[in-house]
Protein backbone atom coordinates (compact mmCIF):
# COMPACT_ATOMS: atom_id res chain seq x y z
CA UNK A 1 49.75 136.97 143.50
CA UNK A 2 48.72 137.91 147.16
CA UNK A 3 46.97 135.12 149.19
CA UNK A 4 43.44 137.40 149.85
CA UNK A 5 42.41 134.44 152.33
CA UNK A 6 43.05 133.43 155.65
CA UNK A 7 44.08 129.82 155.64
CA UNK A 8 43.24 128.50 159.57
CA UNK A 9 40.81 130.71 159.23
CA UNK A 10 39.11 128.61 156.39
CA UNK A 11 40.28 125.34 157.51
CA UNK A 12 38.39 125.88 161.09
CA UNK A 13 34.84 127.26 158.72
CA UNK A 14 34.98 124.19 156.39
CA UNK A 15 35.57 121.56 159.54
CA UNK A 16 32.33 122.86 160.95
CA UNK A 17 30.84 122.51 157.55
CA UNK A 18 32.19 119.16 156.74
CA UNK A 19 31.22 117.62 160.31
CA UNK A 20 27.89 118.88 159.89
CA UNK A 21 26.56 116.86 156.59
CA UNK A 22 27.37 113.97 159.31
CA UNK A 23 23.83 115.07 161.34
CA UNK A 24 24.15 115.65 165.34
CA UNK A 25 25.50 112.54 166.68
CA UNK A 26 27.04 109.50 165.59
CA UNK A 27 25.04 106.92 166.94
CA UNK A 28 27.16 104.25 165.72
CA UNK A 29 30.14 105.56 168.00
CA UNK A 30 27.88 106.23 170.85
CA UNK A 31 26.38 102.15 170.61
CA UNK A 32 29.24 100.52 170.47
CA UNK A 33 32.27 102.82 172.00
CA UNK A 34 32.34 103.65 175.62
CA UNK A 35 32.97 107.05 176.34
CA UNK A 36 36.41 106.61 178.71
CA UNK A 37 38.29 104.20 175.51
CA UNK A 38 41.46 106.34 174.10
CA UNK A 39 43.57 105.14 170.37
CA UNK A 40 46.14 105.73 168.15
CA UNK A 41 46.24 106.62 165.26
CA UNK A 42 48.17 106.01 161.91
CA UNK A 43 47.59 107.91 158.71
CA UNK A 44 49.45 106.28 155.90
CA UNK A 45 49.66 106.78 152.38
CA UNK A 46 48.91 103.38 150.16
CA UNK A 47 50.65 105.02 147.01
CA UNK A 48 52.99 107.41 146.37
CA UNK A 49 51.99 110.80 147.37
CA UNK A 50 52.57 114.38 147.71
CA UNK A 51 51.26 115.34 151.41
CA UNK A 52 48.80 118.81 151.27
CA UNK A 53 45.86 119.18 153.44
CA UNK A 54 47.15 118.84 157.29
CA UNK A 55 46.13 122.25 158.04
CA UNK A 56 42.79 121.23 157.24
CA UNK A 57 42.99 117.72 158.75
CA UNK A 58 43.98 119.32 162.26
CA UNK A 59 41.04 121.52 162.21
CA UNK A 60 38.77 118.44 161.61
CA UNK A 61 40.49 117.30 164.55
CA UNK A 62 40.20 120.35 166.68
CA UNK A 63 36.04 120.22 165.83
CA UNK A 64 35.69 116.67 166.86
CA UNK A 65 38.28 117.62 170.57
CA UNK A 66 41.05 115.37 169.07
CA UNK A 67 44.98 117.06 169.73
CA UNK A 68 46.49 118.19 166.81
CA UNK A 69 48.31 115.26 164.17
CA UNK A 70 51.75 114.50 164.48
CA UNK A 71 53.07 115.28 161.17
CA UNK A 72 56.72 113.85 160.11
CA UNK A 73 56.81 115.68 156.68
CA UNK A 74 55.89 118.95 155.89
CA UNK A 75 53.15 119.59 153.25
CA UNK A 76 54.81 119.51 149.64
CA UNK A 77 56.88 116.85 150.56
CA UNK A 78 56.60 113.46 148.53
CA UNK A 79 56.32 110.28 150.35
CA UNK A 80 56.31 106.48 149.39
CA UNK A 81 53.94 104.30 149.39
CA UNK A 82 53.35 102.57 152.74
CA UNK A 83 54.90 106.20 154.69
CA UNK A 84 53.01 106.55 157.79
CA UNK A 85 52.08 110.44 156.86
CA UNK A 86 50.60 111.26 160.70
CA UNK A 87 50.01 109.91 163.97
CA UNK A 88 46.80 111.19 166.23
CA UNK A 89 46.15 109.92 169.72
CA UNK A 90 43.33 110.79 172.03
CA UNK A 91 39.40 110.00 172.42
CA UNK A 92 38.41 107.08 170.60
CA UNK A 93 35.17 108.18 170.19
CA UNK A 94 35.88 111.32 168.62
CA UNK A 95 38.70 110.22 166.32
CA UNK A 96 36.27 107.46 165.20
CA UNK A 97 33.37 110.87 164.59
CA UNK A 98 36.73 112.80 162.70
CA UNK A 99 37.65 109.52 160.57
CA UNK A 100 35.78 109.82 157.34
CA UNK A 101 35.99 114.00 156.71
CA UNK A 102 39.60 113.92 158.14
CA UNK A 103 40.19 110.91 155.38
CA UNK A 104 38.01 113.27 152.78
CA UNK A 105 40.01 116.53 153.01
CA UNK A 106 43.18 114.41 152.87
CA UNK A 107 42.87 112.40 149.80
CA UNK A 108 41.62 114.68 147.58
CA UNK A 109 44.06 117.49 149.16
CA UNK A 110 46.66 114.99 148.62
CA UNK A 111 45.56 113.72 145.08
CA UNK A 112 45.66 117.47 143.69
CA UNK A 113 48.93 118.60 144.93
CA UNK A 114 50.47 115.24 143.73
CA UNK A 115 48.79 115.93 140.17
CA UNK A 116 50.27 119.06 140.53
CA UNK A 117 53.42 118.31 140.80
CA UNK A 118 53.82 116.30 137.85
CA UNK A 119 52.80 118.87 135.90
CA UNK A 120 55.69 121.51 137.27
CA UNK A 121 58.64 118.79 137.38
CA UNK A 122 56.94 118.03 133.70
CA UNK A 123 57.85 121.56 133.26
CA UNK A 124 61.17 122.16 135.77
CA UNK A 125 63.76 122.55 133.20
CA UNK A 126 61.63 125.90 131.81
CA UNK A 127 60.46 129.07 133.82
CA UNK A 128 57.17 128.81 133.58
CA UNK A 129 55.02 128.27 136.38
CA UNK A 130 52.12 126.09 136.71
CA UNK A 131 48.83 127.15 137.84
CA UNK A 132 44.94 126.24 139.14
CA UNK A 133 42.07 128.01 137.60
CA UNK A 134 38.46 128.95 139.59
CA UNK A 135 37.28 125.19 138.71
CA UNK A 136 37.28 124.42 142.05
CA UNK A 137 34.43 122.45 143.62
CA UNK A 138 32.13 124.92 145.05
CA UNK A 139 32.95 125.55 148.71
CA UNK A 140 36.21 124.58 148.66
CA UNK A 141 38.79 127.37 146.48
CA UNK A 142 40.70 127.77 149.33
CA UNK A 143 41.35 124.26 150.12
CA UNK A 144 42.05 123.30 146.65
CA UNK A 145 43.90 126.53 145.74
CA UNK A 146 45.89 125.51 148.65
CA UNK A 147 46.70 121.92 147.52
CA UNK A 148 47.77 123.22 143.92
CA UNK A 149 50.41 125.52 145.70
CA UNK A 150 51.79 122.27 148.11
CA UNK A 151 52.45 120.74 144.88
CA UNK A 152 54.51 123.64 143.73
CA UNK A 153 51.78 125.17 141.55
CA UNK A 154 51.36 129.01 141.90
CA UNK A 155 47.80 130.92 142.81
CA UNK A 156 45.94 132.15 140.15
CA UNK A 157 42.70 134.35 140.60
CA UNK A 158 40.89 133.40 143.61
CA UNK A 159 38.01 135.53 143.23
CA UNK A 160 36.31 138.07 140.72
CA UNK A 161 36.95 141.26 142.77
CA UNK A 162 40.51 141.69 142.15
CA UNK A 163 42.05 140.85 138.80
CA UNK A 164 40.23 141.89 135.54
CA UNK A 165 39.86 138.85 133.18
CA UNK A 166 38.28 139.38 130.05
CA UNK A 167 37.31 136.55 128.37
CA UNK A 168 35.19 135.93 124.38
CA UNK A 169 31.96 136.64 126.38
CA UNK A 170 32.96 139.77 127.73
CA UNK A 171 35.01 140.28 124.37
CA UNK A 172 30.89 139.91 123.27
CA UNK A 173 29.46 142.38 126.09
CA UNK A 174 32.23 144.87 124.87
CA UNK A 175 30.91 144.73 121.03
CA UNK A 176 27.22 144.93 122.31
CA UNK A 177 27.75 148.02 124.34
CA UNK A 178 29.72 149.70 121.84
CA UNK A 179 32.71 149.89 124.53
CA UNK A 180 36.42 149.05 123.65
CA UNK A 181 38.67 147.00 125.70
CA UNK A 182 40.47 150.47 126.48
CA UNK A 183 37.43 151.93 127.98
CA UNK A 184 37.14 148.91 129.79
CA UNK A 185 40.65 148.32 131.56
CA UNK A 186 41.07 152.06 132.07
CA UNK A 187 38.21 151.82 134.09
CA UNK A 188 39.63 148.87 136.11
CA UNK A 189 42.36 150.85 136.93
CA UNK A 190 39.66 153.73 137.70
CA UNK A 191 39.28 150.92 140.42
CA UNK A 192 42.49 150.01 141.58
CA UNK A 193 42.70 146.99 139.84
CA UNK A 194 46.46 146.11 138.71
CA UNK A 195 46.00 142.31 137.03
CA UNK A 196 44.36 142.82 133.58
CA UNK A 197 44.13 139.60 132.09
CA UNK A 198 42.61 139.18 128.63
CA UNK A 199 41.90 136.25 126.79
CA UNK A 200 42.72 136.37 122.92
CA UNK A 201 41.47 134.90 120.26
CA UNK A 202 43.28 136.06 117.34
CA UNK A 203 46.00 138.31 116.22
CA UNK A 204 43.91 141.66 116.39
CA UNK A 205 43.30 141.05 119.73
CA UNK A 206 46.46 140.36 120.85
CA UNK A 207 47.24 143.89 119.29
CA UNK A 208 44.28 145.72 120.86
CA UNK A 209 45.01 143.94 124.07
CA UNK A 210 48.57 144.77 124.52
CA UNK A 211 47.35 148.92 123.22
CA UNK A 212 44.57 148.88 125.65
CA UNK A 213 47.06 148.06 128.56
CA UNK A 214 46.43 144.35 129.82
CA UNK A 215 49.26 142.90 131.80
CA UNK A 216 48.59 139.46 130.92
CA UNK A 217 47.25 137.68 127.76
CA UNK A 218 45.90 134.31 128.18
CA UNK A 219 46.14 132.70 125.01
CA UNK A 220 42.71 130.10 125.42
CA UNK A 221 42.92 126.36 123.21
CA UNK A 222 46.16 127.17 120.77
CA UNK A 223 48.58 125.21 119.62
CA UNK A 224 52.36 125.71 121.10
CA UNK A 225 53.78 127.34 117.77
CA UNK A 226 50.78 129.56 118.36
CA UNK A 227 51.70 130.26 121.91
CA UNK A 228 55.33 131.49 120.94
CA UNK A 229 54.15 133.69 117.81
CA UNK A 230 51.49 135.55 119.30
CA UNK A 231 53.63 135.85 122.57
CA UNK A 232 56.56 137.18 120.44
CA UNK A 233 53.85 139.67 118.93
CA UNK A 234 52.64 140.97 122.19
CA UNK A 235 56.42 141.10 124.01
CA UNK A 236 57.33 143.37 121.14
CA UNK A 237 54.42 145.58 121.36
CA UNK A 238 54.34 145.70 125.24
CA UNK A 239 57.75 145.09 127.11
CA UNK A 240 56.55 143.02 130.51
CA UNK A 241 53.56 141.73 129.43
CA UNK A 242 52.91 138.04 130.50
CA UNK A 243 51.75 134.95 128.74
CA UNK A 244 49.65 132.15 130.29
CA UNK A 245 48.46 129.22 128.01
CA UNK A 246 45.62 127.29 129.27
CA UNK A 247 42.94 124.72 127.63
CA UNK A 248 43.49 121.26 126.21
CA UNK A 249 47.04 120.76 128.01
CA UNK A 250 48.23 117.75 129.46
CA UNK A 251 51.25 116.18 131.13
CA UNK A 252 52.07 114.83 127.57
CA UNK A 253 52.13 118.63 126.23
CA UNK A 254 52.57 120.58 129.25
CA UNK A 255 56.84 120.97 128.54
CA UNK A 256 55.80 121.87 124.62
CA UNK A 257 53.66 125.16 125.68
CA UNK A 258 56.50 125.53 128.33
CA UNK A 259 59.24 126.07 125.90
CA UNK A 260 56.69 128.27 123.62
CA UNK A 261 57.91 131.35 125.90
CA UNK A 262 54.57 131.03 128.34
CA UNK A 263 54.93 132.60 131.69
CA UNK A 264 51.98 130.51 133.03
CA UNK A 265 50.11 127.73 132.64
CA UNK A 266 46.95 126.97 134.09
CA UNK A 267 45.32 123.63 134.12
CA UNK A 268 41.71 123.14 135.68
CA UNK A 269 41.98 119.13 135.30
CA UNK A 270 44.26 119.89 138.69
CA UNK A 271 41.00 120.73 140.76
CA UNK A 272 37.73 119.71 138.63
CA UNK A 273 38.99 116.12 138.00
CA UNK A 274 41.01 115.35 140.81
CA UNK A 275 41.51 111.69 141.71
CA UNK A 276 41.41 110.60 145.01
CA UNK A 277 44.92 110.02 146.89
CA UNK A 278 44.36 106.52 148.43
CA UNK A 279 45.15 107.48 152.49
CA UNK A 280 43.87 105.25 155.31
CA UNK A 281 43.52 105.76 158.86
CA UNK A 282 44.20 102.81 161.27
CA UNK A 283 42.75 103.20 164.41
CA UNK A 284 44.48 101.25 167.11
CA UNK A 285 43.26 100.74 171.08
């Protein structure tokens, strides 16, 4: 799918609105720091990690008039614990006002793309692709979306104005109205919209799905063996339609629903219950 988002662009917008929860000034810095003291800095990664977020770090950076990180890895590369990730030098007093939201964006950037990536090496010896979902925390789908893709995951939907998704309470709205799916996607496409994704729930509506034109089923809470029959069902009755399995899967199933014939798999535990990657920042005169 096409990125619809500008990436500095978002990194620079959420900087401004990180830095701002921290009020004004930082009068601790200001008490205790004179103005004329420059550091160095070390970033360093106290457990194994995959390394996503330095776009957003340097822009935290930028905000607070620190230079740019040095960065010896590139984001998606894995790195030990006890690698030295980044180096920053310049103003002590404004690394000291970018420590804690630099430190923020990093570990959780950090602890979602390294989720992520055990979920497609779980999945490596298949061709499916792994995937984030819209439970993102609120003000940050761009950030997250982009830590799922430095762990090798792919981008979903990023937003609701340009991929159809039908899902059982739309399946609802439909059957209130009196409107079929077919009414519905054909005026999506009325629209311009090419991704029709629609959510099944049984073996009828993988059938009226795949006649009504969807591109995509996404086959919600089913069990692999489900996965691969209804997916059979719907290749035969529409020849490039894609599979995506998503709910309930874990790294201990992920490879099962991978070998059921899914395209995709998306997995919201990647952004809604990230933990933390554990990333320090020694400051040094």
């Amino acid at each position: 799918m096409e990125q619809p988002y500008d990436v500095l662009d978002d990194a620079a917008a959420l900087a401004r609105r990180a830095l701002a929860e921290d009020g004004a000034r930082d009068v601790t810095t200001i008490v205790t720091t004179p103005p004329a003291l420059v550091a160095h800095g070390i970033l360093e990664v106290r457990a194994d990690t995959v390394l996503a977020g330095t776009r957003y770090a340097d822009a935290v950076l930028a905000a607070c008039g620190v230079p740019p990180a040095t960065w010896p890895f590139r984001e998606g590369d894995r790195m030990l614990a006890g690698t030295v990730a980044g180096t920053l030098d310049g103003s002590l007093r404004s690394m000291l006002l970018a420590e804690r939201t630099l430190l923020n964006l990093l570990q959780r950037a950090c602890g979602i793309a390294t989720m992520t990536r055990r979920f497609v090496d779980a999945v490596a010896h298949t061709g499916a692709r792994i995937l984030h979902t819209r439970k993102t925390a609120p003000g940050l789908r761009i950030f997250d979306v982009e830590a799922v893709r430095a762990g090798g995951g792919g981008v979903h939907r990023v937003d609701l104005a340009r991929t159809v998704m039908v899902k059982d309470n739309h399946w609802r709205a439909l059957g209130q109205s009196g409107r079929t799916l077919a009414d519905a996607l054909a005026q999506a496409r009325d629209l311009g919209i090419l991704e029709l994704y629609v959510e099944v729930e049984s073996l009828g509506q993988v059938d009226e799905a795949c006649d009504a034109g969807a591109t995509r089923l996404l086959i919600d809470n089913q069990t692999p063996a489900t996965v691969a029959n209804w997916g059979a069902r719907a290749r035969s009755r529409r020849q490039g339609i894609e599979i995506e399995a998503t709910g309930g899967i874990t790294l201990e199933n992920v490879a099962r629903y991978a070998q059921a014939a899914a395209d995709f798999i998306s997995i919201g535990a990647l952004t809604h219950s990230v933990a933390a990657a554990d990333v320090s920042l020694e400051i040094r005169g």
